[in-house]
PDB file of N, CA and C in Angstrom:
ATOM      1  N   UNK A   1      10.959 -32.209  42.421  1.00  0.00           N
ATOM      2  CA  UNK A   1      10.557 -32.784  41.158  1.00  0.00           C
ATOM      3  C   UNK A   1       9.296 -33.626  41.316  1.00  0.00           C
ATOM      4  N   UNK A   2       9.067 -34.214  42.279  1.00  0.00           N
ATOM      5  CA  UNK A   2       8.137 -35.525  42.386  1.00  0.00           C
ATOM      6  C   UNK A   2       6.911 -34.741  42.615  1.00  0.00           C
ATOM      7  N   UNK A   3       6.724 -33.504  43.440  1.00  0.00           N
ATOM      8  CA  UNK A   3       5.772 -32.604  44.282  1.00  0.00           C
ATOM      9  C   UNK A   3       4.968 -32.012  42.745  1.00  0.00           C
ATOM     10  N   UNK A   4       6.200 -31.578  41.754  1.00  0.00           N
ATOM     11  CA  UNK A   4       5.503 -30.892  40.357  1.00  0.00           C
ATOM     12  C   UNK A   4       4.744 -32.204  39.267  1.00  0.00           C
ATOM     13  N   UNK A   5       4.939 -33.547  39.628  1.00  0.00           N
ATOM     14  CA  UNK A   5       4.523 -34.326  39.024  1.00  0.00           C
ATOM     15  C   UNK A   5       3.234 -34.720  39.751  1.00  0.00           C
ATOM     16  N   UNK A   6       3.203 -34.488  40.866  1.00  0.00           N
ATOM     17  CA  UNK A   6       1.644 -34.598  41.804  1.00  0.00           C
ATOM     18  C   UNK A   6       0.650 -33.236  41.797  1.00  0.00           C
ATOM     19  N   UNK A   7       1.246 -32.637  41.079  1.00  0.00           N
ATOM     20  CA  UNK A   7       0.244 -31.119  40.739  1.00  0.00           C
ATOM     21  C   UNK A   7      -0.057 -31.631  39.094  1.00  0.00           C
ATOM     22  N   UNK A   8       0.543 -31.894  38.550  1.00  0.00           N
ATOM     23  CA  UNK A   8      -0.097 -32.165  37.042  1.00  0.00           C
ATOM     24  C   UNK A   8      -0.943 -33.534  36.998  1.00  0.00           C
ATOM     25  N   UNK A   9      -0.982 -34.310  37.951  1.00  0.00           N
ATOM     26  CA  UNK A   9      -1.658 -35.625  38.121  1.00  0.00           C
ATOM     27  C   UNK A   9      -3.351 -35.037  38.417  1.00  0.00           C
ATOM     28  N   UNK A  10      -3.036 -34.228  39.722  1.00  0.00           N
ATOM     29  CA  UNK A  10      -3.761 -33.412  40.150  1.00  0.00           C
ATOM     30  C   UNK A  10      -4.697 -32.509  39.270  1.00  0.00           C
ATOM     31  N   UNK A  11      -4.054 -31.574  38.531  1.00  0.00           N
ATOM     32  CA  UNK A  11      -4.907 -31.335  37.065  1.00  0.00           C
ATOM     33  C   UNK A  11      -5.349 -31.740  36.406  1.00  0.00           C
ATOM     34  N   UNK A  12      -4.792 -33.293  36.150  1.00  0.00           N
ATOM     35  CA  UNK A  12      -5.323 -33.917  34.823  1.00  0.00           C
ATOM     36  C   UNK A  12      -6.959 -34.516  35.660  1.00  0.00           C
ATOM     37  N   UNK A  13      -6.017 -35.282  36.946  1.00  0.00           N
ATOM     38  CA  UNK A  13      -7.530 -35.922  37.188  1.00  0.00           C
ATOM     39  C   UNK A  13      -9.038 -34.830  37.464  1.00  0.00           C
ATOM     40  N   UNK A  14      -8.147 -33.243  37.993  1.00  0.00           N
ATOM     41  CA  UNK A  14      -9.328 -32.429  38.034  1.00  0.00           C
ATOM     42  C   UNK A  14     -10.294 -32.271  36.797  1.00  0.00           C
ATOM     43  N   UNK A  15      -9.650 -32.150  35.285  1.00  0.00           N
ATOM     44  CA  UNK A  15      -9.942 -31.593  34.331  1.00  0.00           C
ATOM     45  C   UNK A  15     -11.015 -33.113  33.995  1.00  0.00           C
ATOM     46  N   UNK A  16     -10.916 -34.235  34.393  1.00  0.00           N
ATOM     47  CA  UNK A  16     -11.557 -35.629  33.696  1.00  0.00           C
ATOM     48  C   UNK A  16     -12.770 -35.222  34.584  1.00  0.00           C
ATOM     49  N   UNK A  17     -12.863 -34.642  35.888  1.00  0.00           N
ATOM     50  CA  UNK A  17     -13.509 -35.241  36.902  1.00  0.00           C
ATOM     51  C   UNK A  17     -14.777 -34.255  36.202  1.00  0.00           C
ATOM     52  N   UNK A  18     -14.899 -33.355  35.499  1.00  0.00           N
ATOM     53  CA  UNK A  18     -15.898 -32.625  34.630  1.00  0.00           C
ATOM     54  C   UNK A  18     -16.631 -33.678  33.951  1.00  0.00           C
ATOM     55  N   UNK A  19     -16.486 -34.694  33.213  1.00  0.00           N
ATOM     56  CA  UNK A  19     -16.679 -35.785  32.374  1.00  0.00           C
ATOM     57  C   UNK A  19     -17.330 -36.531  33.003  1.00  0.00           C
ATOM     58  N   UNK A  20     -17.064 -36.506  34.312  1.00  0.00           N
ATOM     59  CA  UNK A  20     -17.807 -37.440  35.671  1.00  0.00           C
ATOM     60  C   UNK A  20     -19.003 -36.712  35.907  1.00  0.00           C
ATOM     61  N   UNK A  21     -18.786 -35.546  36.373  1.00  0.00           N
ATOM     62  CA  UNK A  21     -20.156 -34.701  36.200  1.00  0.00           C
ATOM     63  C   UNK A  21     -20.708 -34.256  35.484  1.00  0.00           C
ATOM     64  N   UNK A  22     -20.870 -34.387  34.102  1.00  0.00           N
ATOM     65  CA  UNK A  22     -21.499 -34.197  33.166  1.00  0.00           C
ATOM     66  C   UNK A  22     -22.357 -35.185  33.127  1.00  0.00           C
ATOM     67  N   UNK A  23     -22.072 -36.656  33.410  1.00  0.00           N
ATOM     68  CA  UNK A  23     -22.357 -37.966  33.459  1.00  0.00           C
ATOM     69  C   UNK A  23     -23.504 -37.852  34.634  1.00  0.00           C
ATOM     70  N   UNK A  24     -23.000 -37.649  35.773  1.00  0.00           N
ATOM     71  CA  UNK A  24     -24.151 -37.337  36.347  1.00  0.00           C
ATOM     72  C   UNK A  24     -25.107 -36.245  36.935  1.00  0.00           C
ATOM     73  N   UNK A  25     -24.710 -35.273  35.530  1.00  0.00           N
ATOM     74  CA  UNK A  25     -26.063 -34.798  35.863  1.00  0.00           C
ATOM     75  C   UNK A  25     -26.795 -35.255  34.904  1.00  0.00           C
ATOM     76  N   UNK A  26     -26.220 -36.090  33.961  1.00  0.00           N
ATOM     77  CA  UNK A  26     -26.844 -36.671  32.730  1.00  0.00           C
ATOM     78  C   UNK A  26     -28.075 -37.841  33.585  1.00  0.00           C
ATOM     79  N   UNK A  27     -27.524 -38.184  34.283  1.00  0.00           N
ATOM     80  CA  UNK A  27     -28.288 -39.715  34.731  1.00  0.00           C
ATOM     81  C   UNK A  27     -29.234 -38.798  35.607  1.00  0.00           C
ATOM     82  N   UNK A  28     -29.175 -38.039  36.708  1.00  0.00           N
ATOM     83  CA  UNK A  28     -29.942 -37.498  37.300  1.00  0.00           C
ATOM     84  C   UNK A  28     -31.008 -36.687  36.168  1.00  0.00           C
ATOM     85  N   UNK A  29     -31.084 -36.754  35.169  1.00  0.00           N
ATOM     86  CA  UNK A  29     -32.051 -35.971  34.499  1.00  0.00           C
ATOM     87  C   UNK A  29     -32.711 -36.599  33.895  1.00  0.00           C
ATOM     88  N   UNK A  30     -32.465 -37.818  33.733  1.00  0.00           N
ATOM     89  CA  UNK A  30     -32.930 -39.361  33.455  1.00  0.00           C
ATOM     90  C   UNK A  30     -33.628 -39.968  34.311  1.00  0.00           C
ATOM     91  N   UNK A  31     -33.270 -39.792  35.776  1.00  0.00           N
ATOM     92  CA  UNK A  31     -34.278 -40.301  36.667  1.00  0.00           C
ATOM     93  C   UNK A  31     -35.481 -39.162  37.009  1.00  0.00           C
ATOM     94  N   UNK A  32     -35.156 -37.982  36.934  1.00  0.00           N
ATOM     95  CA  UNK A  32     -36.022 -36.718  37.289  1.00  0.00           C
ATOM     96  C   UNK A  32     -37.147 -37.098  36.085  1.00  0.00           C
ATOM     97  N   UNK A  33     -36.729 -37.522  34.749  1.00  0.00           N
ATOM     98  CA  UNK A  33     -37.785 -37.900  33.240  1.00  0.00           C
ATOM     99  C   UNK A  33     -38.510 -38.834  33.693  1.00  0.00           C
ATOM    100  N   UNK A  34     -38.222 -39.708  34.257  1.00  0.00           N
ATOM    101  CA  UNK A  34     -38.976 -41.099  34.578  1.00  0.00           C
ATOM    102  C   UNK A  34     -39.620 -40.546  35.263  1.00  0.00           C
ATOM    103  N   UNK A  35     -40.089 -39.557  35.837  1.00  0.00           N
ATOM    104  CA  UNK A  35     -41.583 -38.997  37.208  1.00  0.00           C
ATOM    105  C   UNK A  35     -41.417 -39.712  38.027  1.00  0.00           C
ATOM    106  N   UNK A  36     -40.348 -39.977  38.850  1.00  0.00           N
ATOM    107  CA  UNK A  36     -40.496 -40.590  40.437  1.00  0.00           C
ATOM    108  C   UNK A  36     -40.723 -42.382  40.220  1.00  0.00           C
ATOM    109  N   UNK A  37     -41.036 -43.011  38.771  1.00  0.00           N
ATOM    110  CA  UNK A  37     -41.455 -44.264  38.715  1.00  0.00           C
ATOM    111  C   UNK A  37     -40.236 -45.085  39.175  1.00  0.00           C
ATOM    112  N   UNK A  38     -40.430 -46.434  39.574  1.00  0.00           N
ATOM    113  CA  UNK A  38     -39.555 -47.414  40.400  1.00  0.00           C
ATOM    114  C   UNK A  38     -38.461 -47.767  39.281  1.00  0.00           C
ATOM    115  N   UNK A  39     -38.928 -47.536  38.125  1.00  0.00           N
ATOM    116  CA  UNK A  39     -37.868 -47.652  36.287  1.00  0.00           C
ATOM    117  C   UNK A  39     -37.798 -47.221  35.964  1.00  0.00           C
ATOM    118  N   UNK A  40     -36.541 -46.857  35.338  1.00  0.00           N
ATOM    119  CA  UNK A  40     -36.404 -45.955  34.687  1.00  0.00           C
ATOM    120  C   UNK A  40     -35.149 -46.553  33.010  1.00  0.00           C
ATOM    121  N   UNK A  41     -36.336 -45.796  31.899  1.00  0.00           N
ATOM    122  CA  UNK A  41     -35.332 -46.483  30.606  1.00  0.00           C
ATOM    123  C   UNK A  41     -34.533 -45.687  29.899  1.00  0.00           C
ATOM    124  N   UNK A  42     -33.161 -46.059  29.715  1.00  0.00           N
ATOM    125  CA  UNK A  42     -32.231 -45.467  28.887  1.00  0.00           C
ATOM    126  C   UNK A  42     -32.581 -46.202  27.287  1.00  0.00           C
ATOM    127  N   UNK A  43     -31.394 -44.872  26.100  1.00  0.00           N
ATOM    128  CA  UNK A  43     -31.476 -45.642  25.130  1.00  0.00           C
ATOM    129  C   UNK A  43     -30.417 -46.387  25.410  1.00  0.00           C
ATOM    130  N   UNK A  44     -30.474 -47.657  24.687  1.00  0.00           N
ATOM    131  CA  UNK A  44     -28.652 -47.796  24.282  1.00  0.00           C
ATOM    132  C   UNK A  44     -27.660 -47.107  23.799  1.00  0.00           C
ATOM    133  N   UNK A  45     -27.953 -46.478  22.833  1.00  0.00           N
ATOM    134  CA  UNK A  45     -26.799 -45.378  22.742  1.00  0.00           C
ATOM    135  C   UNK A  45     -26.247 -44.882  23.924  1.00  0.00           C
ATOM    136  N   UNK A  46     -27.260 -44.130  24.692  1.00  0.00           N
ATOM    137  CA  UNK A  46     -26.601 -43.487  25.829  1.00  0.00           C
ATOM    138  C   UNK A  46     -26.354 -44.222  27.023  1.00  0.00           C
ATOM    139  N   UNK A  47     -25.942 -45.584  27.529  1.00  0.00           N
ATOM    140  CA  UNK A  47     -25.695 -46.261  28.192  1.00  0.00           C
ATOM    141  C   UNK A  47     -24.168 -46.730  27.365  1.00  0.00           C
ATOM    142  N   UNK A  48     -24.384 -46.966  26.301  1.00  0.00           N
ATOM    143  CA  UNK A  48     -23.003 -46.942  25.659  1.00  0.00           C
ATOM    144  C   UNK A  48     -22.083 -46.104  25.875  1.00  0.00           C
ATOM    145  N   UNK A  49     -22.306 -44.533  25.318  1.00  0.00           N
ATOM    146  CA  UNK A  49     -21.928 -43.318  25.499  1.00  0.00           C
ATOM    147  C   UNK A  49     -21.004 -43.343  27.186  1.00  0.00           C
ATOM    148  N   UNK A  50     -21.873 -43.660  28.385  1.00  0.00           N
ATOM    149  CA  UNK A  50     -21.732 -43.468  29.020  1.00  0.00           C
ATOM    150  C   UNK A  50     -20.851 -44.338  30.164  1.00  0.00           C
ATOM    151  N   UNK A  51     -21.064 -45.776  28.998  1.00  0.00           N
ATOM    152  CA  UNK A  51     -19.854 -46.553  29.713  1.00  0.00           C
ATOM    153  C   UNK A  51     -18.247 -46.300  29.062  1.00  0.00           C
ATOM    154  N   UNK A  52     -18.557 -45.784  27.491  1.00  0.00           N
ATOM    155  CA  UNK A  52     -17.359 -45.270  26.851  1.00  0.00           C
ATOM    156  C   UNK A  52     -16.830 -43.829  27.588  1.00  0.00           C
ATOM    157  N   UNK A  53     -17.205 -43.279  28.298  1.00  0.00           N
ATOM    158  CA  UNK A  53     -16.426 -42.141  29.236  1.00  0.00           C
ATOM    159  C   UNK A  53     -15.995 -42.556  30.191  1.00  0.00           C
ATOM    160  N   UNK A  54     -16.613 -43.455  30.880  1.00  0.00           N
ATOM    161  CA  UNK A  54     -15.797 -43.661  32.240  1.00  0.00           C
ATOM    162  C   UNK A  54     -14.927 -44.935  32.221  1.00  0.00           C
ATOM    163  N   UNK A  55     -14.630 -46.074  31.120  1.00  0.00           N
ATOM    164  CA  UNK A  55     -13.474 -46.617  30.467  1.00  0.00           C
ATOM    165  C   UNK A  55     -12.608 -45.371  30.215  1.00  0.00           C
ATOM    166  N   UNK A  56     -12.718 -44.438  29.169  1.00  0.00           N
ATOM    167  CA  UNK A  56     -11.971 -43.566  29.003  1.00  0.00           C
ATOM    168  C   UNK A  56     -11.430 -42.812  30.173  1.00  0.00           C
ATOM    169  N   UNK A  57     -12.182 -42.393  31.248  1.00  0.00           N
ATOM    170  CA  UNK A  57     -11.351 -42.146  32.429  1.00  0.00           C
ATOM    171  C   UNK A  57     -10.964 -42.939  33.347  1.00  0.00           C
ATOM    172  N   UNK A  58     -11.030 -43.794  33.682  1.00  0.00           N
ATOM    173  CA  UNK A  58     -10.328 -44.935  34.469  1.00  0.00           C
ATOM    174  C   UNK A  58      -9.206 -45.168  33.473  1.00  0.00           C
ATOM    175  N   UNK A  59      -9.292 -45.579  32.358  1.00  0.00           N
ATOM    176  CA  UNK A  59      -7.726 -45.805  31.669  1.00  0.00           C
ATOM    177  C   UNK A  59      -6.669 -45.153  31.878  1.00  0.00           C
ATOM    178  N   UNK A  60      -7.465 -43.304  31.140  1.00  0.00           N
ATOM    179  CA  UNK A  60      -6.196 -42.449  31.093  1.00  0.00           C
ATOM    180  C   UNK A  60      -5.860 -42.448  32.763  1.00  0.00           C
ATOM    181  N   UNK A  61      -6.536 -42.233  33.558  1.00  0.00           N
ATOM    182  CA  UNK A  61      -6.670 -42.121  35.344  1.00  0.00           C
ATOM    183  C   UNK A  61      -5.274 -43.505  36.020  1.00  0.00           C
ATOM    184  N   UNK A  62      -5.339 -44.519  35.106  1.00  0.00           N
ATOM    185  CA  UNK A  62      -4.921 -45.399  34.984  1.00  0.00           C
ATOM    186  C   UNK A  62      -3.049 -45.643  34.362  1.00  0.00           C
ATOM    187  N   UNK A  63      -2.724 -44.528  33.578  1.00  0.00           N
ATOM    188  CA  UNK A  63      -2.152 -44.632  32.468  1.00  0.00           C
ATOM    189  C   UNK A  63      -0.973 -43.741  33.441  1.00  0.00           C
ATOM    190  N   UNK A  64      -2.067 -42.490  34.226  1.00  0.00           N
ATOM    191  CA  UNK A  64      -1.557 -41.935  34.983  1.00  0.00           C
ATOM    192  C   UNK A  64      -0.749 -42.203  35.528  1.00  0.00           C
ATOM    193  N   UNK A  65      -1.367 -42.674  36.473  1.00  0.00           N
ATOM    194  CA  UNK A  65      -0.819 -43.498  37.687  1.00  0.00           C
ATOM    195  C   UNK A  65       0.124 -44.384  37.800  1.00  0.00           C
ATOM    196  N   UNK A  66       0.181 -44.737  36.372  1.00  0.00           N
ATOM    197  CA  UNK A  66       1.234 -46.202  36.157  1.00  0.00           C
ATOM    198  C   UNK A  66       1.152 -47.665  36.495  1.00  0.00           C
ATOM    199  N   UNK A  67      -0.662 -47.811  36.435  1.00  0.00           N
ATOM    200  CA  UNK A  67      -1.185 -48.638  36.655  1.00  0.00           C
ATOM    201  C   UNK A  67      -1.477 -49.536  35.761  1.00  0.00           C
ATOM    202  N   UNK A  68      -1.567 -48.577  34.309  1.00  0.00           N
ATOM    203  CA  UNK A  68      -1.718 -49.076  32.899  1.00  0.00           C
ATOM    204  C   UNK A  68      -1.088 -50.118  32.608  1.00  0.00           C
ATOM    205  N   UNK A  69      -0.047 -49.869  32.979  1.00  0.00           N
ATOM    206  CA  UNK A  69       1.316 -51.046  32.134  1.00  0.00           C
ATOM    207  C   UNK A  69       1.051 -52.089  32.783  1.00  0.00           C
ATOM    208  N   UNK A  70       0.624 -52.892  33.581  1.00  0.00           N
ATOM    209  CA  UNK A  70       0.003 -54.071  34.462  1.00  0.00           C
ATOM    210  C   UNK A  70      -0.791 -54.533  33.686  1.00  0.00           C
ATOM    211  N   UNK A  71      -2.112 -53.507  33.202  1.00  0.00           N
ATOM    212  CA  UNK A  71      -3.199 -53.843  32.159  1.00  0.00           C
ATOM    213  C   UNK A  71      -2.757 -53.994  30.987  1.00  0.00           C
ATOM    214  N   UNK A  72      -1.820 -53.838  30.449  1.00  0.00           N
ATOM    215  CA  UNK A  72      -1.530 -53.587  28.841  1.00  0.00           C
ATOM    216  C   UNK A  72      -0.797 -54.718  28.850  1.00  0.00           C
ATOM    217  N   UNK A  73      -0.070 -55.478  29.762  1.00  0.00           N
ATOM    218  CA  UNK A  73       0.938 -56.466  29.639  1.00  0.00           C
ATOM    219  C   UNK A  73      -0.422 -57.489  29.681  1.00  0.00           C
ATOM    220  N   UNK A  74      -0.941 -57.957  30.509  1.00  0.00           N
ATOM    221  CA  UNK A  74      -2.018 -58.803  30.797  1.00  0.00           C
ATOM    222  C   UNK A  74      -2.808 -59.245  29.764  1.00  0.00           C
ATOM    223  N   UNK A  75      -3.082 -57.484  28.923  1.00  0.00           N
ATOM    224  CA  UNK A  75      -3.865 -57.923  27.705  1.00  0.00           C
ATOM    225  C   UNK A  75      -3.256 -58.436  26.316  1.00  0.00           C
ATOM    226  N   UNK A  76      -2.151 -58.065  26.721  1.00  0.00           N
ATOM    227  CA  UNK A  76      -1.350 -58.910  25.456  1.00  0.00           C
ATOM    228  C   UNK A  76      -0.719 -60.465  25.468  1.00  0.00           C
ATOM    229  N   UNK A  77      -1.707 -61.136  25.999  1.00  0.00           N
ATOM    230  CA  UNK A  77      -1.024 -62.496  26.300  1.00  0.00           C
ATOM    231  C   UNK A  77      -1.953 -62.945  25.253  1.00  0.00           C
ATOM    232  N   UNK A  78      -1.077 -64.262  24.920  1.00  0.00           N
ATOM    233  CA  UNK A  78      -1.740 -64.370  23.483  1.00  0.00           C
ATOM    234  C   UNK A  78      -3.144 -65.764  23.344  1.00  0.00           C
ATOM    235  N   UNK A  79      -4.182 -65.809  22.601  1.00  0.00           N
ATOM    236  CA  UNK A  79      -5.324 -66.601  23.074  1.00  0.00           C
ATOM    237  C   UNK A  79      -5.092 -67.519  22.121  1.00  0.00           C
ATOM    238  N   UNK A  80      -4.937 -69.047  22.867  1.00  0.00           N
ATOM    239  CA  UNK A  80      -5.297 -70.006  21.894  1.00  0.00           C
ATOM    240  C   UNK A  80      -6.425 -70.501  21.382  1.00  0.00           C
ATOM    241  N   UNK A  81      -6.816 -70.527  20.337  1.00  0.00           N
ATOM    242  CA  UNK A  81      -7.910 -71.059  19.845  1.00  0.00           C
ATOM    243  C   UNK A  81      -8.367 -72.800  19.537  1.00  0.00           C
ATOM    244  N   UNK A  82      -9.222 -73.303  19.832  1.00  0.00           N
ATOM    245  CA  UNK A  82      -8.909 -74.992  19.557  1.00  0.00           C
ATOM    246  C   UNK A  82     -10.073 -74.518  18.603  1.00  0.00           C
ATOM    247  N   UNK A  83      -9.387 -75.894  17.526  1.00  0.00           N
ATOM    248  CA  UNK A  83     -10.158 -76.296  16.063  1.00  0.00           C
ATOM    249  C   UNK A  83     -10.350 -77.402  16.054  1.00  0.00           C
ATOM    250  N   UNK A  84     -11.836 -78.206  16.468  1.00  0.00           N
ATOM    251  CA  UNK A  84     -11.602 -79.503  16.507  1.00  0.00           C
ATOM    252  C   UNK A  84     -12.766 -80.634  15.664  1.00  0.00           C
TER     253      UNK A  84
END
């Protein structure tokens, strides 16, 4: 039972790890645009874009694993606010 739950872990993280490389061949085509210069500029959008995929895979990667529930408890602690 445990062996068929490490083959679908296995899939899932294979199928994300596309998302990873899409990412960088995204950035590598970004530095290839810049002509070799020491800077190189993104828009914001796509620095956004690109931090919103790899949150999205570290979570689910995360969620996986059963690492999530550590994070989800943590984030639900509640914030006091002072009014003074």
């Amino acid at each position: 039972m445990d062996s068929k739950s490490e083959v679908n872990v296995g899939k899932f993280v294979g199928r994300h790890l596309s998302q990873l490389k899409i990412l960088t061949r995204l950035l590598d085509h970004e530095l290839e645009a810049a002509k070799g210069g020491r800077e190189v500029t993104l828009d914001r959008d796509l620095v956004e874009n690109v931090l919103d995929a790899l949150e999205i895979f570290t979570d689910d990667c995360e969620n996986v694993s059963g690492g999530g529930r550590e994070r989800a408890k943590a984030e639900q602690k509640p914030v006091v606010a002072r009014l003074n």
